[in-house]
Protein backbone atom coordinates (compact mmCIF):
# COMPACT_ATOMS: atom_id res chain seq x y z
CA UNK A 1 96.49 26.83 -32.12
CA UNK A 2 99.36 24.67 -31.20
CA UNK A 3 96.94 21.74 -30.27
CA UNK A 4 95.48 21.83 -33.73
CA UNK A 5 99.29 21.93 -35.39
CA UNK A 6 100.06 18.46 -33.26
CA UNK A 7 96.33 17.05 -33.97
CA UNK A 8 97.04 17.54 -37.68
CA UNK A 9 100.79 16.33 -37.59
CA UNK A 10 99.19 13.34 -35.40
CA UNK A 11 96.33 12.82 -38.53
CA UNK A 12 99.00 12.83 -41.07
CA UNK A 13 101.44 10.39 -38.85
CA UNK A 14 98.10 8.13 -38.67
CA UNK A 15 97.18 8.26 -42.45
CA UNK A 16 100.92 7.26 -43.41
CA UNK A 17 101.02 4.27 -40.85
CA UNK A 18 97.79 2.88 -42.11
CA UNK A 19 99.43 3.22 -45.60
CA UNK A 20 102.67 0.72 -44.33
CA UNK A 21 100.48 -1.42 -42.80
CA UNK A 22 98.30 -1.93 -46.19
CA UNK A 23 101.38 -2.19 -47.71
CA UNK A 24 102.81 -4.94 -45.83
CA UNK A 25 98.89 -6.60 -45.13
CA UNK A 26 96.44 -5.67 -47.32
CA UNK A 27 93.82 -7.53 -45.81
CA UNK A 28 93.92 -6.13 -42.42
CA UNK A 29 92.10 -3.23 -44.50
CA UNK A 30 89.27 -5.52 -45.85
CA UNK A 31 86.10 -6.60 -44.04
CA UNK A 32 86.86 -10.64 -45.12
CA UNK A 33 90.43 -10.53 -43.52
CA UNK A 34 93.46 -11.85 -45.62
CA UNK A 35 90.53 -14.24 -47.45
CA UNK A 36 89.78 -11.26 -49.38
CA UNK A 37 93.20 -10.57 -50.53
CA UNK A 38 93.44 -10.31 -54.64
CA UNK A 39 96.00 -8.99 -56.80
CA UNK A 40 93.69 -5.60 -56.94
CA UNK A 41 93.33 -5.25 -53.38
CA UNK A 42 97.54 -5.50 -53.51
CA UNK A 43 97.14 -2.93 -55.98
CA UNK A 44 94.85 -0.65 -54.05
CA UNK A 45 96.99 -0.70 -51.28
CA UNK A 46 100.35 0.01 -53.21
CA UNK A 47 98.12 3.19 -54.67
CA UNK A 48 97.52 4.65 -51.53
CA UNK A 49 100.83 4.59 -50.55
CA UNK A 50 101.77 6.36 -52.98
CA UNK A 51 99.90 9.24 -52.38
CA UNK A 52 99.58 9.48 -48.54
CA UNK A 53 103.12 8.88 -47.50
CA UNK A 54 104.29 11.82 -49.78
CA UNK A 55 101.41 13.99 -49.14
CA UNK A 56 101.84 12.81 -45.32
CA UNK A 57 105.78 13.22 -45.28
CA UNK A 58 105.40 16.78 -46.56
CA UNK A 59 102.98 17.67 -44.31
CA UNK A 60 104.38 17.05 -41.33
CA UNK A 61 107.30 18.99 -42.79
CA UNK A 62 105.49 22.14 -43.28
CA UNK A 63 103.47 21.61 -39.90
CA UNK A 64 106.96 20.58 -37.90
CA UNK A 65 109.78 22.00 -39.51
CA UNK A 66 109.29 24.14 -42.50
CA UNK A 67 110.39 27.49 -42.42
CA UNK A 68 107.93 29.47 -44.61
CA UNK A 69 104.38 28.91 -43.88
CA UNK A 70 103.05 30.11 -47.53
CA UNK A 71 102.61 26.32 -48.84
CA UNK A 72 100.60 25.23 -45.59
CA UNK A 73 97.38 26.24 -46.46
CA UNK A 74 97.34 24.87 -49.89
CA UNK A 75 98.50 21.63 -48.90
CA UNK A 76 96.05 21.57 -45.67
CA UNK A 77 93.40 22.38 -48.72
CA UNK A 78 94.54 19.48 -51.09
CA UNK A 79 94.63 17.20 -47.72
CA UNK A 80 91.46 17.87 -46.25
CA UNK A 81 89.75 17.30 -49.84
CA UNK A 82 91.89 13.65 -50.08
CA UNK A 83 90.09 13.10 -46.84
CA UNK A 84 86.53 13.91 -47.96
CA UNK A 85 87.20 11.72 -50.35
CA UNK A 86 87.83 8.70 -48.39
CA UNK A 87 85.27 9.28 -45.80
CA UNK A 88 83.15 9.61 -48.74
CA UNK A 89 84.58 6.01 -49.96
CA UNK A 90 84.39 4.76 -46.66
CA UNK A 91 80.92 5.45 -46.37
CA UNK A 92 79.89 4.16 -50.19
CA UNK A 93 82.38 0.77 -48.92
CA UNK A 94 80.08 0.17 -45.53
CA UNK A 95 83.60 1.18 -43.93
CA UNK A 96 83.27 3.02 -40.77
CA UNK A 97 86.83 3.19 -39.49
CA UNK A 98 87.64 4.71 -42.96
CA UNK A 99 84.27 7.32 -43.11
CA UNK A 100 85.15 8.31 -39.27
CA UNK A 101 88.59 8.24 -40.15
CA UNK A 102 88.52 10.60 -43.04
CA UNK A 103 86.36 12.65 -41.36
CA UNK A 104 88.07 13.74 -38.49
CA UNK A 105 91.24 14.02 -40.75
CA UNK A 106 89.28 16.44 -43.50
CA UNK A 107 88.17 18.68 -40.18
CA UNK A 108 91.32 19.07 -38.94
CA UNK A 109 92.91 19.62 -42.06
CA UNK A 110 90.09 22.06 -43.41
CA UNK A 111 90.05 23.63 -39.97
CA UNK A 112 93.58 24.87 -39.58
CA UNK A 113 93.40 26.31 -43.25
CA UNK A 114 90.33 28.06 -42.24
CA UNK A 115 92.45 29.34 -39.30
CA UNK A 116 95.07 30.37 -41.33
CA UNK A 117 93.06 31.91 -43.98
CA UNK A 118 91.09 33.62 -41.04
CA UNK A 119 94.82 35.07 -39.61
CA UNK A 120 95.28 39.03 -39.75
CA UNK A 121 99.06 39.06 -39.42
CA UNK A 122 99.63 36.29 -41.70
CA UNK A 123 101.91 33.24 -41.51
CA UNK A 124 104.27 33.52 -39.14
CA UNK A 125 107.82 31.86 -40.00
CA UNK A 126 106.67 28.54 -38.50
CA UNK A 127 103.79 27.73 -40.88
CA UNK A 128 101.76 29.54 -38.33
CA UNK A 129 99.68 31.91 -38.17
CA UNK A 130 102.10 35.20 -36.60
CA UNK A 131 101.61 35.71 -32.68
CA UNK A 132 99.72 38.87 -33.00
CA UNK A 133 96.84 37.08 -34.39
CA UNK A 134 96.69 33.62 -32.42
């Protein structure tokens, strides 16, 4: 259980990186380098930054140092479908750093709220599921 806690806190340390560096170089994102650059492309990346560092910063809250668990598996839920949805725009884009990416990202997330969802004793003070039912 603890492996898939770091792998997920890992995933949403990953997702918000990739959002600074799109912020700072858009066109390290784009298949035609910094060529491809346009003022939408600017704008694309200043959109997803605005979503994934707040839905990454409070993730790795809850997963690291929150205190109640009951908000976990809702936001695991609302991350893993944010992920589908870029592997899904990865894949439509011919992107396959972004369909992998997502991917992996929407299992993990999906996966631990399955575990938790799946947990007998609940959510244990630490987000996780209590120790009677790893």
């Amino acid at each position: 259980m603890r492996a898939l806690v770091i792998a997920n806190a890992a995933g949403a340390a990953v997702s918000m990186a990739f959002s600074v560096v799109g912020l700072l170089s858009p066109g390290l994102a784009l298949s035609g380098g910094t060529d491809q650059v346009t003022p939408l492309a600017d704008l694309y990346a200043q959109l997803y930054a605005a979503r994934a560092l707040p839905l990454g910063a409070v993730l790795l809250y809850q997963l690291l140092i929150g205190r109640t668990g009951r908000g976990l598996a809702p936001l695991l839920l609302v991350g893993g479908a944010v992920q589908v949805v870029d592997a899904a725009i990865g894949a439509s884009s011919h992107s396959p750093g972004m369909a992998v990416g997502g991917t992996v990202l929407a299992a993990l997330h999906l996966g631990l709220a399955a575990r938790l969802a799946r947990s007998t004793r609940g959510v244990g003070s630490t987000g996780l599921p209590a120790p009677e039912a790893a």
